[in-house]
N, C-alpha and C. Protein backbone atom coordinates (compact mmCIF):
# COMPACT_ATOMS: atom_id res chain seq x y z
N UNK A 1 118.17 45.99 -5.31
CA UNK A 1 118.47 46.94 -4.26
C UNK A 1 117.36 47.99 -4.22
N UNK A 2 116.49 48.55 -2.97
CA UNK A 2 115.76 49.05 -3.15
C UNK A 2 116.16 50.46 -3.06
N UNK A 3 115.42 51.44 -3.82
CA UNK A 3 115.85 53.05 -4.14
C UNK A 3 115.65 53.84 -3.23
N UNK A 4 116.98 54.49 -2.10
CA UNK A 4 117.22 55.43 -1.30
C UNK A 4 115.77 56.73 -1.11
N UNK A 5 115.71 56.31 -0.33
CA UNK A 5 114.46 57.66 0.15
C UNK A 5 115.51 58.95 0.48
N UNK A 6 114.93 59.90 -0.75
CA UNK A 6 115.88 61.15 -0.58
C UNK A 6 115.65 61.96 0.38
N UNK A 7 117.02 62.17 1.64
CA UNK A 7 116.90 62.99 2.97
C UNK A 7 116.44 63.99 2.39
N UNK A 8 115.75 64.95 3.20
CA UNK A 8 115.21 66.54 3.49
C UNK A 8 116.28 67.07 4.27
N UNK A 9 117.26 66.65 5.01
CA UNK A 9 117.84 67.57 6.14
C UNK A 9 118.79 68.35 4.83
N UNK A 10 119.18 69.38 5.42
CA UNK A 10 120.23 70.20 4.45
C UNK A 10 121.60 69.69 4.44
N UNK A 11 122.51 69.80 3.00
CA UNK A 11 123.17 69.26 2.72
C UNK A 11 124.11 69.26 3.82
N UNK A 12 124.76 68.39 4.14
CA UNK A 12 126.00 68.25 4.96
C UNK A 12 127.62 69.16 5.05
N UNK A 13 127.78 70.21 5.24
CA UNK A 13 129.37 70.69 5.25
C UNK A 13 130.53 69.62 5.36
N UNK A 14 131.39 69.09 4.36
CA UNK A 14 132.82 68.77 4.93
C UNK A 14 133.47 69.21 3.80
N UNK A 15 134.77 69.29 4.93
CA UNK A 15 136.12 69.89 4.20
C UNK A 15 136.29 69.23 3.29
N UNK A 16 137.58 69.21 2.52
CA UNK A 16 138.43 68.88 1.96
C UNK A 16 139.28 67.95 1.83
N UNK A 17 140.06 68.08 3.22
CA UNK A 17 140.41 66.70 3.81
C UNK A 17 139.75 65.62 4.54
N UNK A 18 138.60 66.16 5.31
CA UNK A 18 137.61 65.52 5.64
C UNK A 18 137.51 64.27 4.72
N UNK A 19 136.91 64.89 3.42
CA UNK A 19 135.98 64.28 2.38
C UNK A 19 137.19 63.41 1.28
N UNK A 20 138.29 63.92 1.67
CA UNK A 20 139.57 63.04 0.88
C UNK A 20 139.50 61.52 1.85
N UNK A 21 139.62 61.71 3.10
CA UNK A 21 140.34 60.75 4.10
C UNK A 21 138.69 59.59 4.24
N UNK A 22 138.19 60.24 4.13
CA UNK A 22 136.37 58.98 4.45
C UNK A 22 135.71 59.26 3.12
N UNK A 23 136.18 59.03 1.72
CA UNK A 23 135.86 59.35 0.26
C UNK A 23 134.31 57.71 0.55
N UNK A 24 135.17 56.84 0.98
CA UNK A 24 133.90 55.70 0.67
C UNK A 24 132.78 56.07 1.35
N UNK A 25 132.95 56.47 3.14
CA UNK A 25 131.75 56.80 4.05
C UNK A 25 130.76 57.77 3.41
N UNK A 26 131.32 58.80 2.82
CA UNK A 26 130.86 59.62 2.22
C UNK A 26 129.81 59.05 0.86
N UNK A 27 130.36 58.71 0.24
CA UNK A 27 130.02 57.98 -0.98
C UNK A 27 128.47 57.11 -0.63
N UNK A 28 129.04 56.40 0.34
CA UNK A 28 128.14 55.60 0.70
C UNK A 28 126.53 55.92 1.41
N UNK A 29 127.47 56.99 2.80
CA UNK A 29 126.00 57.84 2.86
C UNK A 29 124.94 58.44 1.89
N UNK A 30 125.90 59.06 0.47
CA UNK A 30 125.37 59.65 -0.35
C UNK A 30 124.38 58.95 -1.38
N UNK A 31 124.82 57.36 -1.62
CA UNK A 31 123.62 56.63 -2.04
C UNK A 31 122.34 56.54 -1.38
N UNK A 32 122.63 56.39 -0.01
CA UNK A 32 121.90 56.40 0.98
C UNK A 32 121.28 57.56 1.09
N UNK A 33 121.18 58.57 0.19
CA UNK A 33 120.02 59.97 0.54
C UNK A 33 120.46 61.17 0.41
N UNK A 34 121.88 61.37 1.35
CA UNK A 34 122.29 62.17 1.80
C UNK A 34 123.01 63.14 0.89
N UNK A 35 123.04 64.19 1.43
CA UNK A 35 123.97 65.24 0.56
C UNK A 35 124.85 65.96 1.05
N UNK A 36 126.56 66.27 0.16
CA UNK A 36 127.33 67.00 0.86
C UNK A 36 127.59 68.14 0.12
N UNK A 37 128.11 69.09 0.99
CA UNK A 37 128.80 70.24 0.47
C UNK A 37 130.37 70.29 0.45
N UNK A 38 130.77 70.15 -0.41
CA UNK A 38 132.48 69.97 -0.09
C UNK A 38 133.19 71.04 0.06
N UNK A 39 134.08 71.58 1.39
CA UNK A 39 134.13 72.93 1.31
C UNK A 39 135.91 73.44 1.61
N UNK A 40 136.01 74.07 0.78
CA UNK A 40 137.68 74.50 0.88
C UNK A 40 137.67 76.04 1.65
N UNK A 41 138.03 76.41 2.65
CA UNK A 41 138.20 77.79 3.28
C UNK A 41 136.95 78.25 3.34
N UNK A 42 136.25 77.60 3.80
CA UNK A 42 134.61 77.91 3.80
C UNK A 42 134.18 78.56 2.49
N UNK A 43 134.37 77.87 1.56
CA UNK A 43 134.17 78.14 0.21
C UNK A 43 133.60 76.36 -0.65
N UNK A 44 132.39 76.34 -0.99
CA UNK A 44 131.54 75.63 -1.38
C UNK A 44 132.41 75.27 -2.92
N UNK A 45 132.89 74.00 -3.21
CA UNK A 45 133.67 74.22 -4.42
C UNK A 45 133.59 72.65 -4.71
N UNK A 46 132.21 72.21 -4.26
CA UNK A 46 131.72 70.59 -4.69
C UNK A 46 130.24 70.27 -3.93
N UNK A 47 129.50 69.70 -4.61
CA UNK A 47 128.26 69.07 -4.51
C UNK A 47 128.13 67.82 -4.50
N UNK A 48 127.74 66.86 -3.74
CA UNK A 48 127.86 65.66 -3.87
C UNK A 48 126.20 65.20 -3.23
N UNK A 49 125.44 64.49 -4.16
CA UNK A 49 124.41 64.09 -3.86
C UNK A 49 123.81 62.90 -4.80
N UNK A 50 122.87 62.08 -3.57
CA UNK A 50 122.37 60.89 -5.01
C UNK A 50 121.87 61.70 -6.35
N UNK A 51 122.22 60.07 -7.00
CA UNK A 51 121.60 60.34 -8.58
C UNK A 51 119.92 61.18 -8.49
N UNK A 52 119.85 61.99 -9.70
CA UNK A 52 118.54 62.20 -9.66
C UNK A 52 117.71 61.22 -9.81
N UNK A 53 118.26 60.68 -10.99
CA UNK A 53 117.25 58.85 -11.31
C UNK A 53 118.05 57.43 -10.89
N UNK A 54 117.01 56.57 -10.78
CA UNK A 54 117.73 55.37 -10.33
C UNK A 54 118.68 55.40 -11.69
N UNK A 55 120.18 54.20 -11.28
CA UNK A 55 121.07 53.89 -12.39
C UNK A 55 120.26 52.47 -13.14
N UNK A 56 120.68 52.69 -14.34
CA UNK A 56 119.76 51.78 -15.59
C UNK A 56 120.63 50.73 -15.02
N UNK A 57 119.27 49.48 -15.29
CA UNK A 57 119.97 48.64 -15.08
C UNK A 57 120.62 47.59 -15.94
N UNK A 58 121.59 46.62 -15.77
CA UNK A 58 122.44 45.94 -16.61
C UNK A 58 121.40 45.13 -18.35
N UNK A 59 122.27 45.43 -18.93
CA UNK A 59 121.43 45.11 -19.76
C UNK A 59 121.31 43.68 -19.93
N UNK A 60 120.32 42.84 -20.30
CA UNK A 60 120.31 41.52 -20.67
C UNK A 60 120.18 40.70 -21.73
N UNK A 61 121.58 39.94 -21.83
CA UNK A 61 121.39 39.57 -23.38
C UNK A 61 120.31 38.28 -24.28
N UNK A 62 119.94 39.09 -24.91
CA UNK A 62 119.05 38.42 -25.67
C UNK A 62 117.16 39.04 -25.24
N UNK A 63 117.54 39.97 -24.86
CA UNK A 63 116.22 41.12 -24.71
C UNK A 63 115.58 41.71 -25.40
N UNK A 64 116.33 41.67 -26.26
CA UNK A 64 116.10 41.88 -28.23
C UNK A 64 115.51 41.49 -29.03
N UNK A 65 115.82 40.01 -28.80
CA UNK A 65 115.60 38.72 -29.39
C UNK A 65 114.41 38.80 -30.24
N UNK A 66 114.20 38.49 -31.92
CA UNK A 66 113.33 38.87 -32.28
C UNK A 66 112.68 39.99 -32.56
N UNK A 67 113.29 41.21 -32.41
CA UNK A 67 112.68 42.66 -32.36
C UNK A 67 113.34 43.52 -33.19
N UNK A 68 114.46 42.91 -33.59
CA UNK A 68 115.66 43.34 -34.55
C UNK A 68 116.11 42.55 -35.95
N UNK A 69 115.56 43.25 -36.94
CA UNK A 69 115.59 42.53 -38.23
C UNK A 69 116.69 43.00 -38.98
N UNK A 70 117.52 42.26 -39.58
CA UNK A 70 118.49 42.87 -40.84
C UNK A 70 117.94 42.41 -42.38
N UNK A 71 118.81 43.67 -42.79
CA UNK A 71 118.61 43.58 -44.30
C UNK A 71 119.10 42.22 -44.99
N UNK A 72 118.50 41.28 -45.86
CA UNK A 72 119.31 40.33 -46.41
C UNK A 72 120.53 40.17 -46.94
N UNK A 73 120.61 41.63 -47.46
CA UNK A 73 121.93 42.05 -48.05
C UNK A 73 123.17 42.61 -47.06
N UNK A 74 122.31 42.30 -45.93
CA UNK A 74 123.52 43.55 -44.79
C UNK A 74 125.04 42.76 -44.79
N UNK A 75 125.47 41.73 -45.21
CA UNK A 75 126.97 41.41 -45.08
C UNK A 75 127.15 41.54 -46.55
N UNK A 76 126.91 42.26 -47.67
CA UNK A 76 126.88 41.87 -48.82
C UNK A 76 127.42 43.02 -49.73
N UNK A 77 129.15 43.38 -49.94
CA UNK A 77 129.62 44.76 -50.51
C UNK A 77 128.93 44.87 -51.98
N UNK A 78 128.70 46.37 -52.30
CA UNK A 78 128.23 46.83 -54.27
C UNK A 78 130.18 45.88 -54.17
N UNK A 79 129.96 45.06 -55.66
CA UNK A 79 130.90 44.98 -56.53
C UNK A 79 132.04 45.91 -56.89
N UNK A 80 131.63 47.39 -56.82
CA UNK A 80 132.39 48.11 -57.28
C UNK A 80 133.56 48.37 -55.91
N UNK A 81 133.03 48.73 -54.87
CA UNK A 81 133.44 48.61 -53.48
C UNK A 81 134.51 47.76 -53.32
N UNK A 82 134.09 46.46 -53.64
CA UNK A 82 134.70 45.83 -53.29
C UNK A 82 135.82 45.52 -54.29
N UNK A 83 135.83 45.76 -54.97
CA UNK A 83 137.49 45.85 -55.99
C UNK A 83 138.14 47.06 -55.64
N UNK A 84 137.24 47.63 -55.23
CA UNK A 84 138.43 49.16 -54.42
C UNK A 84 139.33 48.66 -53.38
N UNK A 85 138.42 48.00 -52.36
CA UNK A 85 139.10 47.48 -51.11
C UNK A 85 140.49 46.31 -51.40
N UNK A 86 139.89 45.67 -52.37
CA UNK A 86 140.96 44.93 -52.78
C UNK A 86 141.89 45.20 -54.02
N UNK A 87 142.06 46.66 -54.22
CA UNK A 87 143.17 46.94 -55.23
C UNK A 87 142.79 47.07 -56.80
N UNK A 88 141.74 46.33 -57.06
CA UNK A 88 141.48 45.89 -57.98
C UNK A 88 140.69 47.51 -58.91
N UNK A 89 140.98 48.08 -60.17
CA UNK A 89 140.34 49.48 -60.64
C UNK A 89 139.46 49.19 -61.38
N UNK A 90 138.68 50.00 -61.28
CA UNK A 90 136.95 49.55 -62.07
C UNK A 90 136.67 49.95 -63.27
């Protein structure tokens, strides 16, 4: 998907109910560039605008692969540990 060219015009005024009743239109414009002011009694009491940065994208498995080493011992409890876990007193 290519990244929204951020509008210059000034943010957009809507109400309340406005912005309740067209939540997706809104939303949607707002990927799209745009910015709102959400406003209760002509009182500014929400901001709604694209992300500053694009969203990261999905990660892919096995991107790693090779770049990530474990310890030989990493599945491997101290002795003493492990008679704790199992009841057993040292």
């Amino acid at each position: 998907m290519a990244e929204p060219k951020p509008d210059r015009s000034p943010p957009r005024r809507v109400g309340v109910r406005e912005f309740r009743a067209n939540l997706g239109d809104v939303l949607r414009q707002a990927r799209q560039g745009q910015s709102f002011l959400v406003t209760s009694r002509d009182e500014v009491v929400a901001e709604i605008h694209p992300p500053s940065r694009p969203a990261q994208r999905r990660r892919e498995p096995g991107a790693l692969r090779g770049r990530i080493r474990m310890a030989p011992d990493f599945d491997t409890l101290p002795p003493e540990l492990l008679a704790a876990m199992e009841g057993e007193e040292g």
